[in-house]
C-alpha atoms as a PDB file:
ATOM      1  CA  UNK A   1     -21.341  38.104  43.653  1.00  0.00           C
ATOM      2  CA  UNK A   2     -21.109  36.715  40.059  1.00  0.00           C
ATOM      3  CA  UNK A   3     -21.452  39.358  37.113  1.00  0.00           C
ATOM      4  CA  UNK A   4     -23.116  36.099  35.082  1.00  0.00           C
ATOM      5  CA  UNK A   5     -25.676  37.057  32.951  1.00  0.00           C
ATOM      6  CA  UNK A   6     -29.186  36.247  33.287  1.00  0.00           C
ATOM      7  CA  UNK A   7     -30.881  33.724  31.214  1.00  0.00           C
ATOM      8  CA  UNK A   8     -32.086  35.195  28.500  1.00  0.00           C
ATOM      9  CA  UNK A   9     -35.292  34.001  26.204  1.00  0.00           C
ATOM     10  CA  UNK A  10     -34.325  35.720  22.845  1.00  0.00           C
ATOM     11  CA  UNK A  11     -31.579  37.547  20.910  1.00  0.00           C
ATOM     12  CA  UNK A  12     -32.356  40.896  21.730  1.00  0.00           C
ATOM     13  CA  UNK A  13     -32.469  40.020  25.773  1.00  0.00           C
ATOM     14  CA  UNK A  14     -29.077  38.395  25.329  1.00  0.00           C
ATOM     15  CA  UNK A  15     -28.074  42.206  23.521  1.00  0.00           C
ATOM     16  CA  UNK A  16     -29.589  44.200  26.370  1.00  0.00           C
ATOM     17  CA  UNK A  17     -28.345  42.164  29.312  1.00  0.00           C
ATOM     18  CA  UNK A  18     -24.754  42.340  27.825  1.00  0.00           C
ATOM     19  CA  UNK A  19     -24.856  45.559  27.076  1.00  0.00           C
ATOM     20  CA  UNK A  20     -25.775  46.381  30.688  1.00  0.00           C
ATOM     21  CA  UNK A  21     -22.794  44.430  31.594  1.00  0.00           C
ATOM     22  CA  UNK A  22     -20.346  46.314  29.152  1.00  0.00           C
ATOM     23  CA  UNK A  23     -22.059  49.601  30.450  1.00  0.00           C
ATOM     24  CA  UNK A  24     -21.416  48.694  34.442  1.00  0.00           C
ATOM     25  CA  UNK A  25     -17.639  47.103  33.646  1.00  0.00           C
ATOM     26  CA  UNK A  26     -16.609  50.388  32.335  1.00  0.00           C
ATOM     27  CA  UNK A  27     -15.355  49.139  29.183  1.00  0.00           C
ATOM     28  CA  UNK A  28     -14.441  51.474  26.612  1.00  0.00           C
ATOM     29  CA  UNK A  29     -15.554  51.230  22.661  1.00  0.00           C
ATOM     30  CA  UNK A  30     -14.096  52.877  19.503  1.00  0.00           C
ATOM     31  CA  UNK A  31     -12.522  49.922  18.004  1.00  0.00           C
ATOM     32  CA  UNK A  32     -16.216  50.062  15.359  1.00  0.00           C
ATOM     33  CA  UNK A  33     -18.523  50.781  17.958  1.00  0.00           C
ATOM     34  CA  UNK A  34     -19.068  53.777  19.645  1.00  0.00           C
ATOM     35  CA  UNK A  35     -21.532  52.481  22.736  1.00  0.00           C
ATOM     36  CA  UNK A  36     -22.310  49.437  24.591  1.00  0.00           C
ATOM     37  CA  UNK A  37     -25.757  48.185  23.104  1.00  0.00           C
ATOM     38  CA  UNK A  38     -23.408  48.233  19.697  1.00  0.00           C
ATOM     39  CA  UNK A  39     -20.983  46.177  20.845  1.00  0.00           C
ATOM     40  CA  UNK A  40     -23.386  44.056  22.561  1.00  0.00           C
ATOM     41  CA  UNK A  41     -25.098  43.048  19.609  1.00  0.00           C
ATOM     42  CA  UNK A  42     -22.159  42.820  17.213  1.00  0.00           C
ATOM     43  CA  UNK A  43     -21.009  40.098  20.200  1.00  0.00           C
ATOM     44  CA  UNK A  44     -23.980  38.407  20.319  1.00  0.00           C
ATOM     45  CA  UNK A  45     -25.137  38.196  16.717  1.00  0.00           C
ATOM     46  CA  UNK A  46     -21.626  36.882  15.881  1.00  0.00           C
ATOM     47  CA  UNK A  47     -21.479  34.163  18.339  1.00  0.00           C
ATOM     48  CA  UNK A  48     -24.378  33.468  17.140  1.00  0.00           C
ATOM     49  CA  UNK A  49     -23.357  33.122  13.491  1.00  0.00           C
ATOM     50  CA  UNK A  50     -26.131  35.231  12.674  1.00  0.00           C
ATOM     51  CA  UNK A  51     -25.731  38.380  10.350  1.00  0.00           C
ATOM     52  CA  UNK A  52     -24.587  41.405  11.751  1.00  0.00           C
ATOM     53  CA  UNK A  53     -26.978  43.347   9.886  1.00  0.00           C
ATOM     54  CA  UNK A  54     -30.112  42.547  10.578  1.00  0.00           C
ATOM     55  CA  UNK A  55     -30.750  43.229  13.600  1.00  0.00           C
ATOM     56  CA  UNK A  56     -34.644  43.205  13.613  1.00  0.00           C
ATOM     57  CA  UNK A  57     -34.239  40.313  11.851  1.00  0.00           C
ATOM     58  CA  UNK A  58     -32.692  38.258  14.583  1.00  0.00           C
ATOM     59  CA  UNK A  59     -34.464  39.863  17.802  1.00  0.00           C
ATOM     60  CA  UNK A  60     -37.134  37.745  18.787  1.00  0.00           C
ATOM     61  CA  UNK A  61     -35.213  34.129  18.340  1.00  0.00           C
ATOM     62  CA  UNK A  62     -35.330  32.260  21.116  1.00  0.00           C
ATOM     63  CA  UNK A  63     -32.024  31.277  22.485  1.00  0.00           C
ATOM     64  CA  UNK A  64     -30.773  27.776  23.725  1.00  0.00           C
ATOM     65  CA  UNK A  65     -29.016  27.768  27.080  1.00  0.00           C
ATOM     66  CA  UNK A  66     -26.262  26.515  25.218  1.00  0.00           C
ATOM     67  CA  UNK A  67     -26.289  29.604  22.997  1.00  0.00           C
ATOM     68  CA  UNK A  68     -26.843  31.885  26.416  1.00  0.00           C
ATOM     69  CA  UNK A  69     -23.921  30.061  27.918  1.00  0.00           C
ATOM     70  CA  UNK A  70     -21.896  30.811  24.906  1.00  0.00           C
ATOM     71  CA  UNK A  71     -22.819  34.642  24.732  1.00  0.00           C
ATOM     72  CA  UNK A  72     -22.273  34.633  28.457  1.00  0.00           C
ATOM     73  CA  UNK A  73     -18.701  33.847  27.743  1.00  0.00           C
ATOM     74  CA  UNK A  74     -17.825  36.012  25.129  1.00  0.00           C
ATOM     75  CA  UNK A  75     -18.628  38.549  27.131  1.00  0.00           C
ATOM     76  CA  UNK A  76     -16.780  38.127  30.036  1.00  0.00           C
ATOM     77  CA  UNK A  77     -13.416  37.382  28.229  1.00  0.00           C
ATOM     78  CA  UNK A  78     -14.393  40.952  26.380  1.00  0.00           C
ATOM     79  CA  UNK A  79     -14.628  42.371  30.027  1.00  0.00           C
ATOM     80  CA  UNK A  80     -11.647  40.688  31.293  1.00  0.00           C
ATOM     81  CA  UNK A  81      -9.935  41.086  29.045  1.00  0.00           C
ATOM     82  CA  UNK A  82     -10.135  44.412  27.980  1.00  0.00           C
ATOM     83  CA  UNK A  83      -9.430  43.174  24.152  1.00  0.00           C
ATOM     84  CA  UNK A  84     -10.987  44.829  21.144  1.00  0.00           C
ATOM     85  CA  UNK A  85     -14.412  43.022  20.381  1.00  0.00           C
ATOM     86  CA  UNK A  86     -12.374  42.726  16.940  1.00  0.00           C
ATOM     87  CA  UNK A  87      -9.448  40.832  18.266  1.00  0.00           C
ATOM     88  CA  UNK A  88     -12.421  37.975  19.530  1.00  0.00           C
ATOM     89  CA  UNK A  89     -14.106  38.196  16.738  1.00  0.00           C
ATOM     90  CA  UNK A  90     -10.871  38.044  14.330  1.00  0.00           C
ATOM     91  CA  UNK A  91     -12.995  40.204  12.049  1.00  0.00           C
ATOM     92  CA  UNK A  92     -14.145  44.010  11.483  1.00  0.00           C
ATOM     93  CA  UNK A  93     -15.831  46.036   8.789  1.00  0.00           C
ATOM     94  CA  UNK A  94     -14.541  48.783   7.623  1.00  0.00           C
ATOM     95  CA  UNK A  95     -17.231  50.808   4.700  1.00  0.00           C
ATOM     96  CA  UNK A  96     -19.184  47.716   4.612  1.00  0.00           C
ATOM     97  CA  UNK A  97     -16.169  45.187   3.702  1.00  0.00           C
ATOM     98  CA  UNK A  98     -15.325  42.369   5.909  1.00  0.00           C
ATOM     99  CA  UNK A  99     -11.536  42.543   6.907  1.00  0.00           C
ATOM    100  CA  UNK A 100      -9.982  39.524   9.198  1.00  0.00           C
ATOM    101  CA  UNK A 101      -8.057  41.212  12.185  1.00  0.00           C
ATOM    102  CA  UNK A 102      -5.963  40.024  15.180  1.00  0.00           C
ATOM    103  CA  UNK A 103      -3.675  41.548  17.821  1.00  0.00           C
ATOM    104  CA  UNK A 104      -0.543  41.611  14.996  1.00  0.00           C
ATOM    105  CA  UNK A 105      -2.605  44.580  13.307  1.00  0.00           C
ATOM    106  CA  UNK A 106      -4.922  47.748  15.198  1.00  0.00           C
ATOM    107  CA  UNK A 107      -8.483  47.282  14.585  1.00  0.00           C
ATOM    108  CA  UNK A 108      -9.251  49.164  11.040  1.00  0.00           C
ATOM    109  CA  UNK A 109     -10.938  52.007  11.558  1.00  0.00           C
ATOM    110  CA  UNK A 110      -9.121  55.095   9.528  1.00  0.00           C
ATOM    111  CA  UNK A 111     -11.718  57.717   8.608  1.00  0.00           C
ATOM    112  CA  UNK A 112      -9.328  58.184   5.003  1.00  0.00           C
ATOM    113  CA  UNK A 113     -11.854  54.867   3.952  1.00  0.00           C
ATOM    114  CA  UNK A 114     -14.633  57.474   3.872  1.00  0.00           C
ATOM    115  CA  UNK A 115     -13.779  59.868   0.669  1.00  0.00           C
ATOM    116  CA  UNK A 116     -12.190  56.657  -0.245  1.00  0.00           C
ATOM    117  CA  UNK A 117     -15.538  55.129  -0.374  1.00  0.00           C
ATOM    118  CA  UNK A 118     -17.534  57.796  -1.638  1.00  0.00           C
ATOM    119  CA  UNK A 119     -15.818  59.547  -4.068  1.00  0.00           C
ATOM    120  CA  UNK A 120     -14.325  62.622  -3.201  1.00  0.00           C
ATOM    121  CA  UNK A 121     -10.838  61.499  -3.834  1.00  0.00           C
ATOM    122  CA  UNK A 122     -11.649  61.638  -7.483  1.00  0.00           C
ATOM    123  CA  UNK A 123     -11.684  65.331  -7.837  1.00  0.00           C
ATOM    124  CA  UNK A 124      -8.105  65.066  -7.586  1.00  0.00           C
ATOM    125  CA  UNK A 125      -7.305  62.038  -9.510  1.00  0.00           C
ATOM    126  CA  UNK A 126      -7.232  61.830 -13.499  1.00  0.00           C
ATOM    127  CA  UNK A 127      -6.476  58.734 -15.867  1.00  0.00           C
ATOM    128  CA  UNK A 128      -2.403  59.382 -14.894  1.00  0.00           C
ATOM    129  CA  UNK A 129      -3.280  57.810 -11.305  1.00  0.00           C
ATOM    130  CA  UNK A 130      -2.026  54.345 -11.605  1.00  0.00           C
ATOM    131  CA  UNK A 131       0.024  53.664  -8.695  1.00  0.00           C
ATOM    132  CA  UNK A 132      -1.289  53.929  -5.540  1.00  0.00           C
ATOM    133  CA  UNK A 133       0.631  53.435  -1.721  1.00  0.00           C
ATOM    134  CA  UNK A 134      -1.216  52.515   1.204  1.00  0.00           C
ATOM    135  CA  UNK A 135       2.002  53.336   3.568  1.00  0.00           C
ATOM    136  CA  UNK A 136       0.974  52.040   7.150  1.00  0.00           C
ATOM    137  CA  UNK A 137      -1.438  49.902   5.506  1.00  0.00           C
ATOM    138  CA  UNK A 138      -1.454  47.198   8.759  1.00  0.00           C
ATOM    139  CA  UNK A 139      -4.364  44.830   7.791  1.00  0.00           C
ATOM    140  CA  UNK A 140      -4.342  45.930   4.623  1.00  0.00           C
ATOM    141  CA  UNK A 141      -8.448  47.676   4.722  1.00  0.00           C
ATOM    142  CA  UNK A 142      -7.338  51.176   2.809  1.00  0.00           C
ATOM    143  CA  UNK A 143      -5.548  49.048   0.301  1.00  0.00           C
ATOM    144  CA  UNK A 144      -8.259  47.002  -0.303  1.00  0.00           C
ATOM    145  CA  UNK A 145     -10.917  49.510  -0.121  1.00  0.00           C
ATOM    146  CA  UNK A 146      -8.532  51.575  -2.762  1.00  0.00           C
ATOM    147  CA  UNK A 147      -8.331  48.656  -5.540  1.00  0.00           C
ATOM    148  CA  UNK A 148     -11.882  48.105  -4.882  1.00  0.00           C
ATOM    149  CA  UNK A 149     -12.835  51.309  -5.579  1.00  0.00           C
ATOM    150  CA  UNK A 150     -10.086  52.233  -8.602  1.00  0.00           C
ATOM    151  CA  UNK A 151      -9.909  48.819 -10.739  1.00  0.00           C
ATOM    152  CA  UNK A 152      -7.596  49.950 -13.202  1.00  0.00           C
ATOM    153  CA  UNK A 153      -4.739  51.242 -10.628  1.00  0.00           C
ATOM    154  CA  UNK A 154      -2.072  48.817  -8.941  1.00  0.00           C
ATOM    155  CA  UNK A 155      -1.287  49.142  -5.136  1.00  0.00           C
ATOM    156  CA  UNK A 156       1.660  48.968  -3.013  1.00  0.00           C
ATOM    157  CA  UNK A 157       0.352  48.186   0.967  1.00  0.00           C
ATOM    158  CA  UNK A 158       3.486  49.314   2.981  1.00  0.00           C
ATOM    159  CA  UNK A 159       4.304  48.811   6.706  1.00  0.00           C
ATOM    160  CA  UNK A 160       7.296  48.292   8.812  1.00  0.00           C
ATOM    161  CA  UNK A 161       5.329  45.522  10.412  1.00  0.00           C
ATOM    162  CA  UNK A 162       6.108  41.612   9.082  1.00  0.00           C
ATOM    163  CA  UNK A 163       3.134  40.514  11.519  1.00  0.00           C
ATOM    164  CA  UNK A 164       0.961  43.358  10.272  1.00  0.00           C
ATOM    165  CA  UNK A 165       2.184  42.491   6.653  1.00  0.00           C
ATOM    166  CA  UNK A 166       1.202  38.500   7.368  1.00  0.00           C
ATOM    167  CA  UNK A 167      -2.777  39.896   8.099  1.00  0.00           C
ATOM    168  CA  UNK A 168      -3.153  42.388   5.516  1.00  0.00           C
ATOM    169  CA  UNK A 169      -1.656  39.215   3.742  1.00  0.00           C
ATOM    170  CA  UNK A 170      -4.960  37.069   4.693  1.00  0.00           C
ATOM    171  CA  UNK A 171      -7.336  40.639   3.713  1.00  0.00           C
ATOM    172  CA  UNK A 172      -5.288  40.624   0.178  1.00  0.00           C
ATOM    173  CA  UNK A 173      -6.156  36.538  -0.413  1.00  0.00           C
ATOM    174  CA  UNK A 174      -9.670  36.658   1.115  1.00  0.00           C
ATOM    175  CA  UNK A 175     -10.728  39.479  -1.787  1.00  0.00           C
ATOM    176  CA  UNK A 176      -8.778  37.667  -4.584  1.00  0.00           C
ATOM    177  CA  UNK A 177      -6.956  41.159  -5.160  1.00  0.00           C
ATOM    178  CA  UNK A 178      -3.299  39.388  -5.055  1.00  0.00           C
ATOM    179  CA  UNK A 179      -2.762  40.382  -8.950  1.00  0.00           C
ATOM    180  CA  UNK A 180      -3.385  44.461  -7.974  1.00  0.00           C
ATOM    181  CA  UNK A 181      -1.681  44.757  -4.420  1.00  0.00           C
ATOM    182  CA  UNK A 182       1.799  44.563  -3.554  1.00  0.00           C
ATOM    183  CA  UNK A 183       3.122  44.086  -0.258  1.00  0.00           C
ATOM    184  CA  UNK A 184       6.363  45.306   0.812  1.00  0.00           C
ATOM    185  CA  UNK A 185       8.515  46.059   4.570  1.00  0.00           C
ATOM    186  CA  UNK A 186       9.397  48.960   4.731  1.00  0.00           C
ATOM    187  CA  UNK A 187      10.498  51.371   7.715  1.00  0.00           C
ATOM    188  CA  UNK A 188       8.645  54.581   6.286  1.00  0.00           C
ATOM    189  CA  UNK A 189       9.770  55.042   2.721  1.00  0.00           C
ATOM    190  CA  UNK A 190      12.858  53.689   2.523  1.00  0.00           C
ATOM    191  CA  UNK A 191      12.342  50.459   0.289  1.00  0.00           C
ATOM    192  CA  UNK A 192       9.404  52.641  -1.504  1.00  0.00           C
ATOM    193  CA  UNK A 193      11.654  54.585  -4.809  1.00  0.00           C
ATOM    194  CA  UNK A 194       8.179  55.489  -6.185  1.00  0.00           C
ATOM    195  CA  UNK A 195       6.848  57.792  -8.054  1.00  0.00           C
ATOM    196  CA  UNK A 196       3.480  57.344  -6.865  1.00  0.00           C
ATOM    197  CA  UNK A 197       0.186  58.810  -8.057  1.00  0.00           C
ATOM    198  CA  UNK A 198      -1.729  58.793  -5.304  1.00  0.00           C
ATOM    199  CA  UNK A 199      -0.201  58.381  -1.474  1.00  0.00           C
ATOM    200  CA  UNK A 200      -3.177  57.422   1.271  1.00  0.00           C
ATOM    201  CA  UNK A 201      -1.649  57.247   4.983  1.00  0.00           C
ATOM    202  CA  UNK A 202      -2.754  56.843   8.375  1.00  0.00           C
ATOM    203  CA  UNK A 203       0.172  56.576  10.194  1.00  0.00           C
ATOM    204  CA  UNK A 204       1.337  56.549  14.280  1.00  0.00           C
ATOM    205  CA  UNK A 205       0.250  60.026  15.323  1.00  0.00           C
ATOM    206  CA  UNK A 206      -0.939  59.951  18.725  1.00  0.00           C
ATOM    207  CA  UNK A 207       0.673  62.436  21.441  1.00  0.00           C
ATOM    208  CA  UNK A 208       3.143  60.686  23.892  1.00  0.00           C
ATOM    209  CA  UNK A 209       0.450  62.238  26.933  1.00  0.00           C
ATOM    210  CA  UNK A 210      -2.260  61.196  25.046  1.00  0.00           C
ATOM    211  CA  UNK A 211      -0.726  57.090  24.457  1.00  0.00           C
ATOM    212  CA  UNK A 212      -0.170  57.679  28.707  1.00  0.00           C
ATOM    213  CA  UNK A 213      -3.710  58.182  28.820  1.00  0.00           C
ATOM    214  CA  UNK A 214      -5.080  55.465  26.545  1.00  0.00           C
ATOM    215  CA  UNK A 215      -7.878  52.933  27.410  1.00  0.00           C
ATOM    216  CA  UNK A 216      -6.742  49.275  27.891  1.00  0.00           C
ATOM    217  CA  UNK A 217      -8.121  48.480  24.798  1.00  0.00           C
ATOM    218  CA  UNK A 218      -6.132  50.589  22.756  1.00  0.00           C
ATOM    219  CA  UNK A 219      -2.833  49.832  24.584  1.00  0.00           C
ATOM    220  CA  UNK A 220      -3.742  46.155  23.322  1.00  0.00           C
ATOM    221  CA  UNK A 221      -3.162  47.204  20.036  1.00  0.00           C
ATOM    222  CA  UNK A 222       0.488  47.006  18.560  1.00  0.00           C
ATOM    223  CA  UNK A 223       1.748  50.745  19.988  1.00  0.00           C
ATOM    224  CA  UNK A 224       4.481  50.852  17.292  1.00  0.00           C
ATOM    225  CA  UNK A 225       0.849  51.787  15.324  1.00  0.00           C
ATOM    226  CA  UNK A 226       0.403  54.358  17.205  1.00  0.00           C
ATOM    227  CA  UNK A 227       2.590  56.367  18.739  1.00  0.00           C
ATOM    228  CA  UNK A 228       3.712  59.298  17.275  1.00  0.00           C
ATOM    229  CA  UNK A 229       6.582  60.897  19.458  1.00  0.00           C
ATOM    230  CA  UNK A 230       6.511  63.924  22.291  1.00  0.00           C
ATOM    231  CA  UNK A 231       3.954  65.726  19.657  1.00  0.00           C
ATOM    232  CA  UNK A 232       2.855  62.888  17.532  1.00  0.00           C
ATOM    233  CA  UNK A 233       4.615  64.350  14.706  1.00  0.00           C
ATOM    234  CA  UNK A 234       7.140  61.754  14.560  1.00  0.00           C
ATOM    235  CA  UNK A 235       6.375  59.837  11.631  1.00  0.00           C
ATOM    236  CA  UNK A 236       4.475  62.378   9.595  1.00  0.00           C
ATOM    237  CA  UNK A 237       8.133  64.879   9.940  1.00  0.00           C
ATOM    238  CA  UNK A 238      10.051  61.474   7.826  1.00  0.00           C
ATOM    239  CA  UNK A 239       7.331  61.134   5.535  1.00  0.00           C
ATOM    240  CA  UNK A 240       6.746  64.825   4.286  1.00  0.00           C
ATOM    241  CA  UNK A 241      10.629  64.945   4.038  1.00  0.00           C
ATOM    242  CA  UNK A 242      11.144  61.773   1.834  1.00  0.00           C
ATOM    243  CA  UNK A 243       7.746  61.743  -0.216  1.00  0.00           C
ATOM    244  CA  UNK A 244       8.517  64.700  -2.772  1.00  0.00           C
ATOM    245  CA  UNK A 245      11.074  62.635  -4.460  1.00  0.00           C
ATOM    246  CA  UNK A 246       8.357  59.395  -4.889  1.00  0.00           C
ATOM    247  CA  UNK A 247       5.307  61.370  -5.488  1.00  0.00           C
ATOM    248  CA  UNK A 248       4.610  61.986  -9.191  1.00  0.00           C
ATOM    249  CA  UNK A 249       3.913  66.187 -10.395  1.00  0.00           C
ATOM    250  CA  UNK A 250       0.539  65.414 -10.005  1.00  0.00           C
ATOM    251  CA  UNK A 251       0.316  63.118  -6.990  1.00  0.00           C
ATOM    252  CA  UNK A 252      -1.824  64.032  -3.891  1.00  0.00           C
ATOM    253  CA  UNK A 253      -1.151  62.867  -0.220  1.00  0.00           C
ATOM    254  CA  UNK A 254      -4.027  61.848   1.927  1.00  0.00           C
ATOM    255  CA  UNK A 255      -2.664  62.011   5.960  1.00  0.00           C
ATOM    256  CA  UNK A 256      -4.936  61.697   8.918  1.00  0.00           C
ATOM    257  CA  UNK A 257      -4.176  62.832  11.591  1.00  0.00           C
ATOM    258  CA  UNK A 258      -6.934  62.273  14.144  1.00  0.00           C
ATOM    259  CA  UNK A 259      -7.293  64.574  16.602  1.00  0.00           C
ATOM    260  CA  UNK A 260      -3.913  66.623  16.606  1.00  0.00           C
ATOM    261  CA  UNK A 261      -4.349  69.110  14.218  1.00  0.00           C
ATOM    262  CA  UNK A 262      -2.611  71.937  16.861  1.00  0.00           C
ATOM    263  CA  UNK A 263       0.430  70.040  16.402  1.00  0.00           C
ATOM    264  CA  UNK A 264       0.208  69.532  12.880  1.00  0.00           C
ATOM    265  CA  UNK A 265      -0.200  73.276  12.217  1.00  0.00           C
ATOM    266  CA  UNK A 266       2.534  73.982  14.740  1.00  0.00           C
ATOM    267  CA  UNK A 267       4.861  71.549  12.977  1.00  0.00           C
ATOM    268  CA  UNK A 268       4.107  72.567   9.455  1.00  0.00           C
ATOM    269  CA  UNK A 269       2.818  76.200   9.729  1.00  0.00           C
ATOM    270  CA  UNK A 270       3.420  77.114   6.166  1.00  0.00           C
ATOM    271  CA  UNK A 271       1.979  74.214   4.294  1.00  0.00           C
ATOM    272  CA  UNK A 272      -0.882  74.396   2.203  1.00  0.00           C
ATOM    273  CA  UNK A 273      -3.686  71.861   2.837  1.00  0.00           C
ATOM    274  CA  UNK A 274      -6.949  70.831   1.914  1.00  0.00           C
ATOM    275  CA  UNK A 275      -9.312  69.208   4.724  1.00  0.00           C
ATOM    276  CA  UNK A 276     -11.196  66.823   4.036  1.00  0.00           C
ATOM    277  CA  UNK A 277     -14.983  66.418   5.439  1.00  0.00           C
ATOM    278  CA  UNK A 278     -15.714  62.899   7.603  1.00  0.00           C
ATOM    279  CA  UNK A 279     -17.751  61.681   9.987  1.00  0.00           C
ATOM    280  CA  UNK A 280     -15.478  63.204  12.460  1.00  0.00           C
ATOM    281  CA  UNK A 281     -15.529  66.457  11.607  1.00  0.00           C
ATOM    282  CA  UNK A 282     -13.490  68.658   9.389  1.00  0.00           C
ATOM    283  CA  UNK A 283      -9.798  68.588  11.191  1.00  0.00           C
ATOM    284  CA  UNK A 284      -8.820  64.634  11.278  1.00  0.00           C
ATOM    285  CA  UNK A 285      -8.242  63.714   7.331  1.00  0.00           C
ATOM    286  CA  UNK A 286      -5.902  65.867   5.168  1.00  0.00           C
ATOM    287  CA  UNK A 287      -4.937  66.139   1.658  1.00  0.00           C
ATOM    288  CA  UNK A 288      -1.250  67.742   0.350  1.00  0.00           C
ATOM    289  CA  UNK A 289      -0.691  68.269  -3.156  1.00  0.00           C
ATOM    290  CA  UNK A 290       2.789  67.002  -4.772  1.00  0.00           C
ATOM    291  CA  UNK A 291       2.975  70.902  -5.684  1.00  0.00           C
ATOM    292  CA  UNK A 292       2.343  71.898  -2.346  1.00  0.00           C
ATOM    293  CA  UNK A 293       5.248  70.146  -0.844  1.00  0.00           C
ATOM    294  CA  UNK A 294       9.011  71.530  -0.267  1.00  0.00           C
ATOM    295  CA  UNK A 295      11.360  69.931  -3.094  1.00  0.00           C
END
C-alpha cells in the first residue's frame, strides 16, 4: 500500500497530512522542532518558498498538484531517509537568524545561543571583553550570534573540523561578518595561544550508551560532534586542563553540557559553577570563571 499523500486543496492540508505521515513513520524531531505538525510545516512552507513565519498567513492557499507533488516528495525522502529536515532544507534558525547547514556540520541548535541572545552573558562581561572563542563552533551559529550581539569584540570560530570550518565559512560570508570572525583548525586548543575574554563552547559530550542509543537522525550527523567518551567527559577533561593558560584574569567559560550533568559533577566535584537558566531547564548550560579554574 503506498504511504503517498493525499491531494491536498491548501497549505495547511498539505501540513496536516504530512504531519500524520511523520507521526505514523516514527520519525524522530529535535534537530529545531520538537513534534511532527512543526516539522510538517517548516517542510511544506519551505518547499513552498513561502515564509516560515507566517503560518496563518499561508494556510488557506490553494495548492497546485505540482506543488502537492513536490511536498509529497520532500516528505518521503525526510522519511526515508531519516535526515535532519535541516540537511534538506540546507538551512536552520537558530534565535531567529538564518544559518545554511549540511551533513559536514550538526544541525545548530546549542541552548548557549539563548543568554547569548538575551543578555545574561553581560553580567559577566565588562569593556575588557574583546576577544571572544567559539571553540566547536561547526557552522559557525554561536559565533555569529556572538558578533551580532557584541559589535565591538573580534571572534575566533574554532573546530577540528575542515568540512565544518568550510560551512561556518558560508554562515561567516552570508552575514558579511568576515572582518570580526576568525576561523582557525584546531584539535581542542592546541593552535588557540589565547588569552581570551570570553570562551563559549558546546562541545562532543554525549555518553558512549547514550550515542548507542541515538535516533537515526542524530547518527546522521558528523559523530566526531558528538561523542564524548565512556562518560562524555572526554573533551570537556582537555579543555578545562588547557584553557587557564588562554583565558584572560577575568575571562568566563560558557560549557553546555546537555543532559549529563551526573557526570560532570562526578568528573569535576570540586569546581565552582554557575548554571545558567534555558529553555531546558537549569542543568544543561554552565558558566566557569577564569578564577574558578585550577592554574
Amino acid at each position: 500500500m503506498s504511504d503517498a499523500l493525499p491531494t491536498p486543496a491548501t497549505v495547511l492540508q498539505a501540513i496536516e497530512a504530512a504531519a500524520a505521515r511523520l507521526d505514523a513513520a516514527g520519525v524522530s524531531f529535535g534537530h529545531g522542532t520538537a513534534n511532527a505538525f512543526d516539522e510538517a510545516a517548516w517542510l511544506v512552507l519551505w518547499r513552498l518558498g513561502l515564509p516560515l513565519d507566517d503560518l496563518d498567513g499561508a494556510a488557506g492557499q490553494a495548492l497546485q498538484p505540482q506543488q502537492a507533488a513536490a511536498i509529497d516528495a520532500l516528505v518521503a525522502e525526510r522519511i526515508a531517509s531519516r535526515r535532519p529536515a535541516a540537511y534538506l532544507t540546507r538551512e536552520a534558525w537558530l534565535q531567529g537568524v538564518p544559518f545554511y547547514v549540511d551533513d559536514r556540520a550538526i544541525v545548530p541548535r546549542s541552548l548557549i545561543a539563548e543568554p547569548l541572545a538575551e543578555g545574561t552573558l553581560d553580567a559577566w562581561l565588562s569593556d575588557a571583553t574583546t576577544r571572544v572563542l567559539d571553540l566547536c563552533t561547526g557552522n559557525g551559529s554561536l559565533a555569529v550570534l556572538a558578533a551580532m550581539a557584541w559589535p565591538d569584540v573580534q571572534v575566533t570560530a574554532a573546530d577540528i573540523s575542515a568540512d565544518a570550518l568550510a560551512v561556518a565559512r558560508i554562515n561567516v560570508d552570508r552575514h558579511g561578518l568576515q572582518d570580526r570572525i576568525t576561523l582557525v583548525e584546531s584539535d581542542g586548543l592546541a593552535a588557540l595561544p589565547g588569552p581570551y575574554d570570553l570562551v563559549l563552547c558546546n562541545p562532543p559530550y554525549v555518553n558512549s550508551a547514550s550515542m548507542a542509543a541515538l535516533p537515526a537522525e542524530y547518527r546522521a550527523e558528523p559523530a566526531l560532534a558528538l561523542a564524548g567518551g565512556e562518560d562524555g567527559m572526554d573533551f570537556v577533561r582537555h579543555l578545562l586542563a588547557g584553557l587557564p593558560q588562554r583565558l584572560s584574569p577575568h575571562g568566563v567559560l560558557v560549557l553546555e553540557i546537555g543532559h549529563e550533568r551526573a557526570h560532570f559533577e562526578a568528573a569535576f566535584p570540586d569546581l565552582d559553577v554557575v548554571w545558567l537558566s534555558t529553555s531546558a531547564g537549569d542543568d544543561q548550560v554552565l558558566l566557569i570563571e577564569a578564577g574558578a579554574l585550577p592554574r
